[in-house]
C-alpha atoms as a PDB file:
ATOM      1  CA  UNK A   1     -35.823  36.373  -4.327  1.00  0.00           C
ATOM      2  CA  UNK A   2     -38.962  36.087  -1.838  1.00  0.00           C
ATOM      3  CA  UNK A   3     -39.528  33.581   0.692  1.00  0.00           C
ATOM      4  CA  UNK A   4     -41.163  31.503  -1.083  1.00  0.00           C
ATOM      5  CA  UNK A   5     -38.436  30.802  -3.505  1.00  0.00           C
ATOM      6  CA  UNK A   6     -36.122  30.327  -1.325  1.00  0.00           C
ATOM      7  CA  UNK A   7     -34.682  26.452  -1.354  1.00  0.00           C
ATOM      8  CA  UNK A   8     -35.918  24.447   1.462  1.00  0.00           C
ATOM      9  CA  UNK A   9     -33.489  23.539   4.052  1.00  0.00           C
ATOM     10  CA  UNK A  10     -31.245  20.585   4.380  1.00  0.00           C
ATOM     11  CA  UNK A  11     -32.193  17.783   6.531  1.00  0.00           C
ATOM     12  CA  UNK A  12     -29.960  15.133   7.615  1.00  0.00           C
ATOM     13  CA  UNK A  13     -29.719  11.971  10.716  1.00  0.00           C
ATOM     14  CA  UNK A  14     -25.803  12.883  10.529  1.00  0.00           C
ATOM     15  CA  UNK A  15     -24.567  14.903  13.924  1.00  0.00           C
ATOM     16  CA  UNK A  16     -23.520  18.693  13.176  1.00  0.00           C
ATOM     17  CA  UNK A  17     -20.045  17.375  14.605  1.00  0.00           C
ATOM     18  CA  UNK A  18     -19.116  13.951  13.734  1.00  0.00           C
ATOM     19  CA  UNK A  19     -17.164  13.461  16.609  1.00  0.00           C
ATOM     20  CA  UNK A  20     -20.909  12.485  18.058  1.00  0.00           C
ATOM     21  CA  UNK A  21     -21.765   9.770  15.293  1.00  0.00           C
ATOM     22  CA  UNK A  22     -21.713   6.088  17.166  1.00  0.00           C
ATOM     23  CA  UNK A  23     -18.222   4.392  18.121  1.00  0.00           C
ATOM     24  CA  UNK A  24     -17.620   0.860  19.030  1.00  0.00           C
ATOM     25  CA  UNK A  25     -15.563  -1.408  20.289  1.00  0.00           C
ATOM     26  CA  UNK A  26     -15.048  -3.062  16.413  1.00  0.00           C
ATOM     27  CA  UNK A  27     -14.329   0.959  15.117  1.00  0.00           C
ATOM     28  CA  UNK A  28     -11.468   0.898  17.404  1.00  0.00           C
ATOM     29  CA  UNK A  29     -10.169  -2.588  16.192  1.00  0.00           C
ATOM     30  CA  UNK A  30     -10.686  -1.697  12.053  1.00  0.00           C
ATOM     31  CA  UNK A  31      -8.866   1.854  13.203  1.00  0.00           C
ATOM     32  CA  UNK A  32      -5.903   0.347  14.544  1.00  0.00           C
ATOM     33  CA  UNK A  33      -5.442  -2.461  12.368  1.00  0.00           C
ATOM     34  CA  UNK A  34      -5.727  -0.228   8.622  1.00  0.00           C
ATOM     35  CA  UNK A  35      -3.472   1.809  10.320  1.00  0.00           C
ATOM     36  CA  UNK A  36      -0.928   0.169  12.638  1.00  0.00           C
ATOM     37  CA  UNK A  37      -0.871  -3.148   9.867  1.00  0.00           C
ATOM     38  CA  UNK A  38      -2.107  -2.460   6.431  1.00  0.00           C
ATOM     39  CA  UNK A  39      -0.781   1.116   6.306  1.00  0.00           C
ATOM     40  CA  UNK A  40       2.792  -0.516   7.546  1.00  0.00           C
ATOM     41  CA  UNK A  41       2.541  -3.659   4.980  1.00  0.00           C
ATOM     42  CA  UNK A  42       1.803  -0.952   2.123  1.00  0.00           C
ATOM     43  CA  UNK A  43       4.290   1.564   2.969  1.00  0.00           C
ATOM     44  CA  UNK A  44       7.144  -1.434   3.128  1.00  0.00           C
ATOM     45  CA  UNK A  45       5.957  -3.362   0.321  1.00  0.00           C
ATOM     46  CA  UNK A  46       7.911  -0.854  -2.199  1.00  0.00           C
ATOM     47  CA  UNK A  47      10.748   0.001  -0.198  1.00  0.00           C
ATOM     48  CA  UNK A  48      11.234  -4.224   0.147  1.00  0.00           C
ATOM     49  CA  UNK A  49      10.880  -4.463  -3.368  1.00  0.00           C
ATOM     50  CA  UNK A  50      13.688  -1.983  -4.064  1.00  0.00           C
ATOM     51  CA  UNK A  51      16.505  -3.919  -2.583  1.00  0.00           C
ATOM     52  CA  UNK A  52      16.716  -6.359  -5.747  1.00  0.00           C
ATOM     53  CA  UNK A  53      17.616  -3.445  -7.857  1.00  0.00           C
ATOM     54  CA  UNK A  54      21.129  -2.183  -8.194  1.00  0.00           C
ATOM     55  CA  UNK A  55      22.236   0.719  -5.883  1.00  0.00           C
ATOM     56  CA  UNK A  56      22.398   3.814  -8.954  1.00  0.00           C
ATOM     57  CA  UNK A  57      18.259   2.819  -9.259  1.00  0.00           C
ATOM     58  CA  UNK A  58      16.916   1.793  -6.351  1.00  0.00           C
ATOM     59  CA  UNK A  59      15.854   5.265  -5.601  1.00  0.00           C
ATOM     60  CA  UNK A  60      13.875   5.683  -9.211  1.00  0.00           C
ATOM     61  CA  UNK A  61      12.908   1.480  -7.885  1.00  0.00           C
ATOM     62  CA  UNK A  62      11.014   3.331  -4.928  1.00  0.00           C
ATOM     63  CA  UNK A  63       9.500   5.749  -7.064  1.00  0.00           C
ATOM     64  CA  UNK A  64       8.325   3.753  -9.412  1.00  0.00           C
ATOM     65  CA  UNK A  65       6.509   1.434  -6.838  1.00  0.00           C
ATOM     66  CA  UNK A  66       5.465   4.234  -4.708  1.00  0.00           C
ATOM     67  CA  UNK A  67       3.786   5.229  -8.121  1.00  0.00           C
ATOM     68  CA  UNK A  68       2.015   1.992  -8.802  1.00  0.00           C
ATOM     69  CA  UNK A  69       1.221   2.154  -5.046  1.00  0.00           C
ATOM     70  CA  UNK A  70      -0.410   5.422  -5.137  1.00  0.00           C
ATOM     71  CA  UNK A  71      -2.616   4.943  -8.517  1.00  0.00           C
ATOM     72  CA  UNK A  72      -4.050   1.870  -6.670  1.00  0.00           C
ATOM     73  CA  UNK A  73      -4.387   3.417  -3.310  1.00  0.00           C
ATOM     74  CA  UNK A  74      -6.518   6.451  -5.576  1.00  0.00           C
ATOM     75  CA  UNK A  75      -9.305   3.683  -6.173  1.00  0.00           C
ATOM     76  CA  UNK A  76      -9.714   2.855  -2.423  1.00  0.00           C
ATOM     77  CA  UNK A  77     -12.669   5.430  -1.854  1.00  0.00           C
ATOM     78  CA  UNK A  78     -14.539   4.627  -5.021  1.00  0.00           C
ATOM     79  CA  UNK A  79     -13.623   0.650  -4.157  1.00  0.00           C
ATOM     80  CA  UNK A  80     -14.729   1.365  -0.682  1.00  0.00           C
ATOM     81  CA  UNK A  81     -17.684   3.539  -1.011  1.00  0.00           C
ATOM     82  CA  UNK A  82     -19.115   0.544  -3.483  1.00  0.00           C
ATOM     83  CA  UNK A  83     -18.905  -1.907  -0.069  1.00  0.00           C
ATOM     84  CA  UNK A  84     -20.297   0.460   2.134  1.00  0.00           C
ATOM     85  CA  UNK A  85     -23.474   1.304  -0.070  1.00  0.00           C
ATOM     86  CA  UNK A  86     -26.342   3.131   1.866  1.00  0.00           C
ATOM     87  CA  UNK A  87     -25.251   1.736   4.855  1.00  0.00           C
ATOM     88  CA  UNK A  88     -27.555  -0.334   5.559  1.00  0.00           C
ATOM     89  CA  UNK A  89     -25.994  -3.947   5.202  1.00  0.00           C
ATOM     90  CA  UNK A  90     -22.833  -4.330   6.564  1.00  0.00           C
ATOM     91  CA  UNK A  91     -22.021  -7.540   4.554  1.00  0.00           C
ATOM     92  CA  UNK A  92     -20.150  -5.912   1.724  1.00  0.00           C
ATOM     93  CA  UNK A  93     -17.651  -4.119   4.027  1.00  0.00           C
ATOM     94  CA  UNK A  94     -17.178  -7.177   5.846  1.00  0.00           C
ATOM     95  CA  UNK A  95     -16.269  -8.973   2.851  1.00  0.00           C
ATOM     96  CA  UNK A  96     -13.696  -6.477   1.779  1.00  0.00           C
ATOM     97  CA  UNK A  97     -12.000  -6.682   4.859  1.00  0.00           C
ATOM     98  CA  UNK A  98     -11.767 -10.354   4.804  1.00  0.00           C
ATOM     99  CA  UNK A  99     -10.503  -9.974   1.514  1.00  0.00           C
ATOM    100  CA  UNK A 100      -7.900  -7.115   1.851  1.00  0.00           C
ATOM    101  CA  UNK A 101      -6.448  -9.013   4.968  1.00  0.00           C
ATOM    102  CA  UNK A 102      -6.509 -12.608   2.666  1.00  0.00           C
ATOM    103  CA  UNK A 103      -4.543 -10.782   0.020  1.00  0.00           C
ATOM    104  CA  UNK A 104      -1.806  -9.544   2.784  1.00  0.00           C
ATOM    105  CA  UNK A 105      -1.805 -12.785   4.298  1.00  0.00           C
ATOM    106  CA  UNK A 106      -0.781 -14.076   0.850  1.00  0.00           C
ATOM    107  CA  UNK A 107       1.471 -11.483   0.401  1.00  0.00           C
ATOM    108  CA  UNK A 108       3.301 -12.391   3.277  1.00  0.00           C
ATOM    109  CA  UNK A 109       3.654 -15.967   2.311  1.00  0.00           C
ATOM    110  CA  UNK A 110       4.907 -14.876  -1.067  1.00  0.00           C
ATOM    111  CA  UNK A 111       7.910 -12.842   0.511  1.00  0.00           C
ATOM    112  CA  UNK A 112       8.453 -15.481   3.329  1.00  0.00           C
ATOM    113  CA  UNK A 113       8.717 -18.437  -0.057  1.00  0.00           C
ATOM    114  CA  UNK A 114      11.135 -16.380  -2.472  1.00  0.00           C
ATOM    115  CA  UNK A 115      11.839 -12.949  -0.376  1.00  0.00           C
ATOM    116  CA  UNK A 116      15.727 -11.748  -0.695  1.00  0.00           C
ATOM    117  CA  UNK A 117      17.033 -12.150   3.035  1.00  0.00           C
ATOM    118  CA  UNK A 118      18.429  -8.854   3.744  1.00  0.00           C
ATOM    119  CA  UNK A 119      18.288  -8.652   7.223  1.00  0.00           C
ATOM    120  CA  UNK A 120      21.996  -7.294   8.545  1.00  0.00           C
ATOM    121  CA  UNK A 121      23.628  -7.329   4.786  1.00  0.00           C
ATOM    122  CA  UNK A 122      24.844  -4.282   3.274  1.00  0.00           C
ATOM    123  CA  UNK A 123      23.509  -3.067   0.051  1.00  0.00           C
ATOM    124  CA  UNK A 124      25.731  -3.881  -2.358  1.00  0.00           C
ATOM    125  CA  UNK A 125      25.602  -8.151  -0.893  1.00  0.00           C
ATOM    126  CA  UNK A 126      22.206  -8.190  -1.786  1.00  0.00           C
ATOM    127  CA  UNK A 127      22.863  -6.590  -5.365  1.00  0.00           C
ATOM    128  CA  UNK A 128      25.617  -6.022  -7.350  1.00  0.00           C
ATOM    129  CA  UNK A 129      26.146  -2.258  -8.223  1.00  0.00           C
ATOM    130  CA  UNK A 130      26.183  -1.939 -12.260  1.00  0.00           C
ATOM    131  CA  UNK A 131      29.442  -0.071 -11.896  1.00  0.00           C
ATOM    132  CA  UNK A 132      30.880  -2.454  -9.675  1.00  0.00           C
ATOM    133  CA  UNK A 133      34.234  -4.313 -11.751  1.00  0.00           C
ATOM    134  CA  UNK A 134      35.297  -8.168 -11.226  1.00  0.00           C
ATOM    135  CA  UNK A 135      37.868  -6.985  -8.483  1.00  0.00           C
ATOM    136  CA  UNK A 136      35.122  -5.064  -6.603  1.00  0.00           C
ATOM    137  CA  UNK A 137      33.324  -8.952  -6.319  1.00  0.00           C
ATOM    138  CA  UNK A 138      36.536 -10.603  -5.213  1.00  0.00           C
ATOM    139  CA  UNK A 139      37.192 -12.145  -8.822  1.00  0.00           C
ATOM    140  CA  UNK A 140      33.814 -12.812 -10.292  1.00  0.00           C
ATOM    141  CA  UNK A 141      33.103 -12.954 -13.462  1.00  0.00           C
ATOM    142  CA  UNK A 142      31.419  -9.666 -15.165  1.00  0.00           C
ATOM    143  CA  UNK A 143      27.381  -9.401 -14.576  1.00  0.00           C
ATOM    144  CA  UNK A 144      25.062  -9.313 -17.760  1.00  0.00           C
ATOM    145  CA  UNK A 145      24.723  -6.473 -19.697  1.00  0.00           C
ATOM    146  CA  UNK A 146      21.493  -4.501 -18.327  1.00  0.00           C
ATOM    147  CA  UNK A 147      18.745  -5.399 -20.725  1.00  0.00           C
ATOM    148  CA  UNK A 148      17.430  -2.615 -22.851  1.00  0.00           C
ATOM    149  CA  UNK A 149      14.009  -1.684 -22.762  1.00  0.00           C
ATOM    150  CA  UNK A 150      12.584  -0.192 -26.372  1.00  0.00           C
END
């Protein structure tokens, strides 16, 4: 290969280490809210939503929201990259922010309106284990048959 065919190099605006690139005061503030807030709200949401199950499937419960959690979370670059753009308009990303925290926010007042109060109760007061017999519930009468999925 001579010099001449030799691919021209690369040019770019972005810093050799991008430790450099430009930080504000708003960086600092998206930073710690994604991860001190969202990051919390999204890690909890599917261990929450495990306590309504009985005690022999919460743990597949967690799994199977973790799951769900983790095939939506695999959109967020593609989602985010779309808001972003070429960088030059900042509107987009603004918009999904406002968005993302409008969806917690109604998230919150969903659990706050029919959330299971499980603060201090042991597991088996918020659900009744399927093996669990009328004496283990002081007297109650037998739970439903679990319903079969086909």
């Amino acid at each position: 290969m001579s010099a001449a065919d030799a691919p021209a190099p690369i040019r770019s605006t972005i810093p050799a280490r991008l430790d450099r690139l430009g930080w504000s005061p708003f960086h600092t503030r998206m930073v710690a809210g994604l991860f001190f807030f969202a990051s919390a709200g999204a890690s909890a949401a599917y261990l929450t939503v495990s306590e309504t199950w009985p005690i022999e499937i919460r743990a597949e419960a967690i799994a199977v929201f973790f799951a769900i959690a983790q095939i939506f979370g695999a959109f967020g670059p593609a989602f985010y990259g779309a808001l972003i753009g070429n960088g030059t308009d900042p509107t987009g990303l603004y918009i999904g922010y406002v968005v993302g925290g409008a969806i917690m926010i109604v998230g919150g007042i969903v659990e706050l309106a029919i959330g299971i109060k499980a603060e201090g109760k042991s597991l088996e007061d918020i659900t009744t284990p399927i093996t669990s017999t009328s004496a283990d519930r002081g007297g109650q009468a037998e739970p439903p048959p679990p319903l079969a999925l086909a």
